[in-house]
C-alpha atoms as a PDB file:
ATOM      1  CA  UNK A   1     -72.338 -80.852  10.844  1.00  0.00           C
ATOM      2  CA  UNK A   2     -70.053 -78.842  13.196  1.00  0.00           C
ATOM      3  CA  UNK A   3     -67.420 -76.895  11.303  1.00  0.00           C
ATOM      4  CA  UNK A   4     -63.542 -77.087  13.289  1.00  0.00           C
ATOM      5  CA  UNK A   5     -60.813 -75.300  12.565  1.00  0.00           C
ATOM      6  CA  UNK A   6     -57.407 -76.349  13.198  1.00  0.00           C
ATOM      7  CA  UNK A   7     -54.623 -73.896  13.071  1.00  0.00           C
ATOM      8  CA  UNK A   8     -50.607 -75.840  12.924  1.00  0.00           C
ATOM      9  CA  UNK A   9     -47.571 -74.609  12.906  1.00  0.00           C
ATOM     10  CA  UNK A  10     -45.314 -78.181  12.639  1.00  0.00           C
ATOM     11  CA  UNK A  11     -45.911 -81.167  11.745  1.00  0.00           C
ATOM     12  CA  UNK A  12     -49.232 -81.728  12.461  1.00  0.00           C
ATOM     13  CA  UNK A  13     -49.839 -84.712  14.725  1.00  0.00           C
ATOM     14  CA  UNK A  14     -52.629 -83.326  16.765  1.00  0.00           C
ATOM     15  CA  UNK A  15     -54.411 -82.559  13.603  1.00  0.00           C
ATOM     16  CA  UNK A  16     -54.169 -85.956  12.294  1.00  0.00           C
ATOM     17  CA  UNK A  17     -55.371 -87.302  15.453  1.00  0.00           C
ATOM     18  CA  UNK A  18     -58.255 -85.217  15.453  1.00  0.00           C
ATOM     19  CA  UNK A  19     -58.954 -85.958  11.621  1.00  0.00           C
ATOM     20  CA  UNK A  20     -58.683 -89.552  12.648  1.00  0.00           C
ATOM     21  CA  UNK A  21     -61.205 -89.491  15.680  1.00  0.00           C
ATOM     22  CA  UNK A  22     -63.655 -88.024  13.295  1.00  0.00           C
ATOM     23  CA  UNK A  23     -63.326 -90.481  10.682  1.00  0.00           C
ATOM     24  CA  UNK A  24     -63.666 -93.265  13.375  1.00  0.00           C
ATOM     25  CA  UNK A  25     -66.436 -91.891  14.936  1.00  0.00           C
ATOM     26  CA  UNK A  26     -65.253 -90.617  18.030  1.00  0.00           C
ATOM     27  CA  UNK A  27     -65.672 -87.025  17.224  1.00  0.00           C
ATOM     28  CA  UNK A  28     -69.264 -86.913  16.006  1.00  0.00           C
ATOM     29  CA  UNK A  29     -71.322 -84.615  13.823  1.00  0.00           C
ATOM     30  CA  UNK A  30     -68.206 -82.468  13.507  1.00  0.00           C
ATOM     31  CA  UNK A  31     -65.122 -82.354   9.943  1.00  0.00           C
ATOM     32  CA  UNK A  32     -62.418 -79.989   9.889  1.00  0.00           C
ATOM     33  CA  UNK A  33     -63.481 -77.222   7.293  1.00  0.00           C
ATOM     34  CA  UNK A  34     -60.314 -75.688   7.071  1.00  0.00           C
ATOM     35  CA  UNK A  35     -56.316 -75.812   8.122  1.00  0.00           C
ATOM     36  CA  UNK A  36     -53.872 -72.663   8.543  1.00  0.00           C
ATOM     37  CA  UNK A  37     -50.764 -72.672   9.106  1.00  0.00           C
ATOM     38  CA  UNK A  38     -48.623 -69.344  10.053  1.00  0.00           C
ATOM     39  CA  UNK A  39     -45.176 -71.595   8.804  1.00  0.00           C
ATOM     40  CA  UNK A  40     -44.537 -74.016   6.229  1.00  0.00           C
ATOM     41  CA  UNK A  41     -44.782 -76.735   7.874  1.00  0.00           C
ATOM     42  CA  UNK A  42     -46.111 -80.587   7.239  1.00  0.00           C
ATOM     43  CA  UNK A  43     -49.644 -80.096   8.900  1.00  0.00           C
ATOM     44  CA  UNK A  44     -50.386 -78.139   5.488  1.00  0.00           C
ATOM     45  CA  UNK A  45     -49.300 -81.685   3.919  1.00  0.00           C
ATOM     46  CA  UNK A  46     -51.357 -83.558   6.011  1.00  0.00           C
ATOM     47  CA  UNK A  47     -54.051 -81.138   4.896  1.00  0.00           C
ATOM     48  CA  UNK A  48     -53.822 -81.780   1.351  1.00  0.00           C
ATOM     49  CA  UNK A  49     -53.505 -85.603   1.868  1.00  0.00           C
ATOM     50  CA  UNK A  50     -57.123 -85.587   3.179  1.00  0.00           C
ATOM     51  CA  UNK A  51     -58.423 -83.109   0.765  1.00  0.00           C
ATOM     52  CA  UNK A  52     -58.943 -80.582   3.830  1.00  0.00           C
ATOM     53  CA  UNK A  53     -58.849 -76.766   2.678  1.00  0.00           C
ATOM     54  CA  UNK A  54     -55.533 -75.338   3.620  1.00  0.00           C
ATOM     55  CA  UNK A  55     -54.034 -71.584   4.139  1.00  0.00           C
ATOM     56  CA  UNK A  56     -50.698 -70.680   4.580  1.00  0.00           C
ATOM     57  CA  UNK A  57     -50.816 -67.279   6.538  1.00  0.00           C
ATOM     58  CA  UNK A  58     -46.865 -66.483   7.717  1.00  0.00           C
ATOM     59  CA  UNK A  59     -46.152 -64.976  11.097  1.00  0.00           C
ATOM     60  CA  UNK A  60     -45.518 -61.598  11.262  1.00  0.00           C
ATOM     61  CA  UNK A  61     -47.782 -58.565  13.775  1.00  0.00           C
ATOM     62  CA  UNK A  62     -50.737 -58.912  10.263  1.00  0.00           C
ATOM     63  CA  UNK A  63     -51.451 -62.573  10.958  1.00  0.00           C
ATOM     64  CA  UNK A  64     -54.475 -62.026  13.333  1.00  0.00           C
ATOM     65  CA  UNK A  65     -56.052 -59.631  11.094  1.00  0.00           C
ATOM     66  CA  UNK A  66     -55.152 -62.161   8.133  1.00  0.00           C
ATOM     67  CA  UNK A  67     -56.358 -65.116   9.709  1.00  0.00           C
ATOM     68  CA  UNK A  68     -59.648 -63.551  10.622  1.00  0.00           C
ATOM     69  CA  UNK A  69     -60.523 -63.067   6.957  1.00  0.00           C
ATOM     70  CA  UNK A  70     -60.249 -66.368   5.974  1.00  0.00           C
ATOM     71  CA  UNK A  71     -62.072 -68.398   8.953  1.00  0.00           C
ATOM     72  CA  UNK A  72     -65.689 -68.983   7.593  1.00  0.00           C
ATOM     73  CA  UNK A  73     -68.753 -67.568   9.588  1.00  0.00           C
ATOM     74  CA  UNK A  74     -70.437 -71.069  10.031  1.00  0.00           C
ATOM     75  CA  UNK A  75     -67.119 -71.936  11.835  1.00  0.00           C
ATOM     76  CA  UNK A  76     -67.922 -73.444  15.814  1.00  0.00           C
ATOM     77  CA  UNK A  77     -64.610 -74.483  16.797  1.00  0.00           C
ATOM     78  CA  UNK A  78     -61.208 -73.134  16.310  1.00  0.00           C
ATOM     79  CA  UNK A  79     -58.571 -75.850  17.783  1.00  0.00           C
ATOM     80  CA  UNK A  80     -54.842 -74.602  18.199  1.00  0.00           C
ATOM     81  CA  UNK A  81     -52.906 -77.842  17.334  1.00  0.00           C
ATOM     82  CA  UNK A  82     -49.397 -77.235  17.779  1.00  0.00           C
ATOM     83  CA  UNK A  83     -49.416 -73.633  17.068  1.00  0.00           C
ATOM     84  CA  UNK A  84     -47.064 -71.532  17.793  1.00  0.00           C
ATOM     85  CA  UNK A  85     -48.014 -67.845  17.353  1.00  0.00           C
ATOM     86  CA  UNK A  86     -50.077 -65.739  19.706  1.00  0.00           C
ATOM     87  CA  UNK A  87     -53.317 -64.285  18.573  1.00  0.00           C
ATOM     88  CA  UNK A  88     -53.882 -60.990  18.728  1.00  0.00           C
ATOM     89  CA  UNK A  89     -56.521 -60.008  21.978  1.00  0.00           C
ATOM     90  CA  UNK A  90     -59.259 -59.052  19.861  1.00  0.00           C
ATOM     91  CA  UNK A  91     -59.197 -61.963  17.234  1.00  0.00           C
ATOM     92  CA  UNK A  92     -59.611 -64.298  20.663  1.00  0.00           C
ATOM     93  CA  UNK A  93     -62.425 -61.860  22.262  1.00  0.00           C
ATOM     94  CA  UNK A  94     -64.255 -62.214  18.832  1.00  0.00           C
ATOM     95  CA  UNK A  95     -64.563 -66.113  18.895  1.00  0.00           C
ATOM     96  CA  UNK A  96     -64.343 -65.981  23.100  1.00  0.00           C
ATOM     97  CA  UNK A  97     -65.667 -69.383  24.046  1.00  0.00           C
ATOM     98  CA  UNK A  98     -64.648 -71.146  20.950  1.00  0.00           C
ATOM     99  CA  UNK A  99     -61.517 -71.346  20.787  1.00  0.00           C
ATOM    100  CA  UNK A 100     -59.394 -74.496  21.855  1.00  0.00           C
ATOM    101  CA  UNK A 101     -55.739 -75.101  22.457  1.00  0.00           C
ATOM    102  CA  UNK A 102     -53.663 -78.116  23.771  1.00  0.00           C
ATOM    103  CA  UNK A 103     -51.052 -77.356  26.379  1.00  0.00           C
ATOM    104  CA  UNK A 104     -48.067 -79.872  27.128  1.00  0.00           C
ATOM    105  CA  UNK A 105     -48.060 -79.329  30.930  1.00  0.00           C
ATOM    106  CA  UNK A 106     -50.912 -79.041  33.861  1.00  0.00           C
ATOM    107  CA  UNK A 107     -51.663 -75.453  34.037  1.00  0.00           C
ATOM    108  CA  UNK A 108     -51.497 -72.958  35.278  1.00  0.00           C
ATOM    109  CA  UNK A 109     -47.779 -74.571  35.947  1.00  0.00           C
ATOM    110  CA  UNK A 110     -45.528 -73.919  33.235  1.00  0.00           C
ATOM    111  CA  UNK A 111     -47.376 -71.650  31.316  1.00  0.00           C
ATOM    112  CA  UNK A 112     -46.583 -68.415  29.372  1.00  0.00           C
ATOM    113  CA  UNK A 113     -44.554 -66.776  26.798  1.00  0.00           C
ATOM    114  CA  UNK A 114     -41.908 -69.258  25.762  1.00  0.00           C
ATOM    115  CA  UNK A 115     -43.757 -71.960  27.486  1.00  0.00           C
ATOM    116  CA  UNK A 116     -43.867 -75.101  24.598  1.00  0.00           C
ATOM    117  CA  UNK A 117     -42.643 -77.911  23.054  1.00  0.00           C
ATOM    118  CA  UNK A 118     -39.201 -78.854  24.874  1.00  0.00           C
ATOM    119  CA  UNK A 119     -39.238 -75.778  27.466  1.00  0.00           C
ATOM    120  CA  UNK A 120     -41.580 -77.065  29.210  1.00  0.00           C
ATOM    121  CA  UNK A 121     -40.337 -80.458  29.341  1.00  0.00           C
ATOM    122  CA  UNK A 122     -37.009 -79.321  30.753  1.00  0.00           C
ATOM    123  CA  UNK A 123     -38.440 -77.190  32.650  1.00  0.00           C
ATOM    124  CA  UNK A 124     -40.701 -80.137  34.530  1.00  0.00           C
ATOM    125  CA  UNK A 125     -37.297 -81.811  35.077  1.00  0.00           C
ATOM    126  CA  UNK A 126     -35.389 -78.779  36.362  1.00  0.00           C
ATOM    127  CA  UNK A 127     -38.502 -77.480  39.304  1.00  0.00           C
ATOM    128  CA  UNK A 128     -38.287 -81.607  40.166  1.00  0.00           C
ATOM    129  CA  UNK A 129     -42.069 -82.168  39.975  1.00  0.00           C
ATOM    130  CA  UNK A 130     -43.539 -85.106  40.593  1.00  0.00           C
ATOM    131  CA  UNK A 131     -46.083 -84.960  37.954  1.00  0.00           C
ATOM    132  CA  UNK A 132     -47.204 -83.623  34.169  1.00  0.00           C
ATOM    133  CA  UNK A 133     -49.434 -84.282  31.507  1.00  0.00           C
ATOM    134  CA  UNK A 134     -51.213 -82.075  29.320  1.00  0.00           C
ATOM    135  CA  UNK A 135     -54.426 -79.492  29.152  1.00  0.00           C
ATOM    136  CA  UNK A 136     -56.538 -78.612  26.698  1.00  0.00           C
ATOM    137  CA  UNK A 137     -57.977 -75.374  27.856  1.00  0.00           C
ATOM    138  CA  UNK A 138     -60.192 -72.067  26.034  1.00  0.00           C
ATOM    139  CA  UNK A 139     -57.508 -69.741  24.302  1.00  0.00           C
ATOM    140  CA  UNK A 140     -58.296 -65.962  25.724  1.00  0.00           C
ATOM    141  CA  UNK A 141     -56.199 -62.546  25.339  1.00  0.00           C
ATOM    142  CA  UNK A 142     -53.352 -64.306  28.568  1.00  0.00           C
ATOM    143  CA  UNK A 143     -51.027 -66.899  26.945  1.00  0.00           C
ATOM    144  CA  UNK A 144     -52.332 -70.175  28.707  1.00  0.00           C
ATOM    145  CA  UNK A 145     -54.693 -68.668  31.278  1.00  0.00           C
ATOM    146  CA  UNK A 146     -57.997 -69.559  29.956  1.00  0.00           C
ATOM    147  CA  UNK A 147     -60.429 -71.639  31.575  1.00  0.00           C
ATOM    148  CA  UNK A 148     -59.301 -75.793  31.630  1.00  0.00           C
ATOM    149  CA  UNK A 149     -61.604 -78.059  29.685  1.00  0.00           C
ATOM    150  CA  UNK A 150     -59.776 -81.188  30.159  1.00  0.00           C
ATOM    151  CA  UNK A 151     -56.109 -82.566  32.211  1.00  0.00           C
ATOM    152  CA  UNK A 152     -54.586 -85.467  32.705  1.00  0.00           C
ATOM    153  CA  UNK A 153     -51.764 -86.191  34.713  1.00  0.00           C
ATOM    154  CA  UNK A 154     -49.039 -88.977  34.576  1.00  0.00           C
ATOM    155  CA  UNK A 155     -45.691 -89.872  37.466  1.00  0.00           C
ATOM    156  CA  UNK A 156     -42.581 -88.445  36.449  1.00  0.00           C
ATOM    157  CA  UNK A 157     -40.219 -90.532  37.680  1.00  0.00           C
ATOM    158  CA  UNK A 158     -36.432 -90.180  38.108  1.00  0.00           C
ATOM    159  CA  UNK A 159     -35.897 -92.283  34.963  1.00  0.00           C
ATOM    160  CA  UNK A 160     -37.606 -89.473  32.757  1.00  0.00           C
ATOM    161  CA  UNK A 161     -35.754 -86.669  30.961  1.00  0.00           C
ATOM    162  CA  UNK A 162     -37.349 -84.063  28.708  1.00  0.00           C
ATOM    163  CA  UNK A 163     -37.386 -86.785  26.193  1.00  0.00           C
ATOM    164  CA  UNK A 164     -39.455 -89.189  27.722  1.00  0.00           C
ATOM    165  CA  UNK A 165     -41.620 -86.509  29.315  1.00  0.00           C
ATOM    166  CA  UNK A 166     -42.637 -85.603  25.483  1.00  0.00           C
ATOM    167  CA  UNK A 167     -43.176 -88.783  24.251  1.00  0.00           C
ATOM    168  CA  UNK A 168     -45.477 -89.456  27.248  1.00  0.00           C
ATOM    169  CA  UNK A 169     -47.108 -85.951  27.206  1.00  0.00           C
ATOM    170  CA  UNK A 170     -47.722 -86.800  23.139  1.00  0.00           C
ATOM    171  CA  UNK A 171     -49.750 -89.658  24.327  1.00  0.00           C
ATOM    172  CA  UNK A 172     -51.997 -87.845  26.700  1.00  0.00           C
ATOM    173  CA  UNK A 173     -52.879 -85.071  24.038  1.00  0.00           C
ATOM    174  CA  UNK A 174     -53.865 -87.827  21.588  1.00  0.00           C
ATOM    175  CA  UNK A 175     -56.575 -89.138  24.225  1.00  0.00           C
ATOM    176  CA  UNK A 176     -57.977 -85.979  25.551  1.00  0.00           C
ATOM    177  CA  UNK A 177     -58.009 -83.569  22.676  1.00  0.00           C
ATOM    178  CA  UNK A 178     -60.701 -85.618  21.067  1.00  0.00           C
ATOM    179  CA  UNK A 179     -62.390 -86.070  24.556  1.00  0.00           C
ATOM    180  CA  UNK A 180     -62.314 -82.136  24.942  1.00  0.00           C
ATOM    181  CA  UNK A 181     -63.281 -81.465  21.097  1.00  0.00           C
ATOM    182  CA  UNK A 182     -66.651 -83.503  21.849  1.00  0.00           C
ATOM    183  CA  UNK A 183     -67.257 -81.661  25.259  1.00  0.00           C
ATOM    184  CA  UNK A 184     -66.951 -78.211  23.723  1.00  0.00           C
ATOM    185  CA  UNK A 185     -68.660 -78.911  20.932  1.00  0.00           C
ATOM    186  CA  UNK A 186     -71.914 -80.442  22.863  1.00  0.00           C
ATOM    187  CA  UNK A 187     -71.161 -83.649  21.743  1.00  0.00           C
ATOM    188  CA  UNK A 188     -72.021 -86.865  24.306  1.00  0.00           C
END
């Protein structure tokens, strides 16, 4: 049994997708061992609701240091689910190669510091591009600039505003995160 996991920092969607896909099936051979947030936040709540360990760790320059006390040894994937703080360059070195994060837009476009959640939406609508989707890609020591495991693109249309562009974005994630989970994880 692979051990995952998920650090949150909201409400924890992604998470309960991915605790889903396991129940179901879809992600095999794999259960989320343990949850940490760096906020209060309802991911902790969905967490307790399926009996998942949880750790509240709060933000501040300690966290990578904290958090790398509490992730168990037998851990093989760490999966950034909506999390919003940046780990520190040698906390990401350590677990190089397994470590996961979902991105809302097709990078290396609209990545970066200050790059998530409705920033990059409006910014999709500002540069006028004709698509976006999402990426699930290997965290490293650059914000966004490790190696793409899985995109998938949709047409933004004239119609869409940041709005849409999230709702549609939040639909891609839930398909390919568990797609990309499996991949990394050796899973067929």
């Amino acid at each position: 049994m692979k051990n995952i996991v998920v650090l949150v920092s909201g409400s924890g969607t992604n998470l309960q997708r991915i605790i889903d896909t396991i129940d179901a099936g879809e992600i095999q051979n794999a259960k989320v061992s343990l949850v940490v947030a760096d906020r209060e936040c309802f991911g902790l709540e969905r967490a307790k609701n399926h009996n998942i360990e949880n750790i509240l760790i709060p933000r501040g320059k300690n966290f990578s240091s904290e958090l790398a006390k509490v992730i168990p040894e037998n851990t093989d994937l760490i999966v950034l689910a909506g999390f919003l703080s940046i780990l520190k360059s040698e906390f990401c070195e350590n677990w190089n190669g397994k470590i996961i994060n979902i991105h809302p837009a097709l990078l290396p476009k609209f990545g970066g510091k200050g790059m998530w959640g409705m920033n990059v939406h409006n910014a999709v609508i500002e540069a006028k591009e004709v698509e976006s989707g999402a990426t699930v890609h290997f965290v490293t020591p650059g914000i966004d600039e490790g190696e793409a495991i899985l995109q998938k693109s949709f047409e933004v249309t004239a119609e869409d505003t940041p709005e849409t562009l999230a709702q549609k974005v939040h639909q891609i994630e839930y398909e390919i995160f568990p797609i990309a989970i499996n991949k990394v994880l050796g899973n067929k």
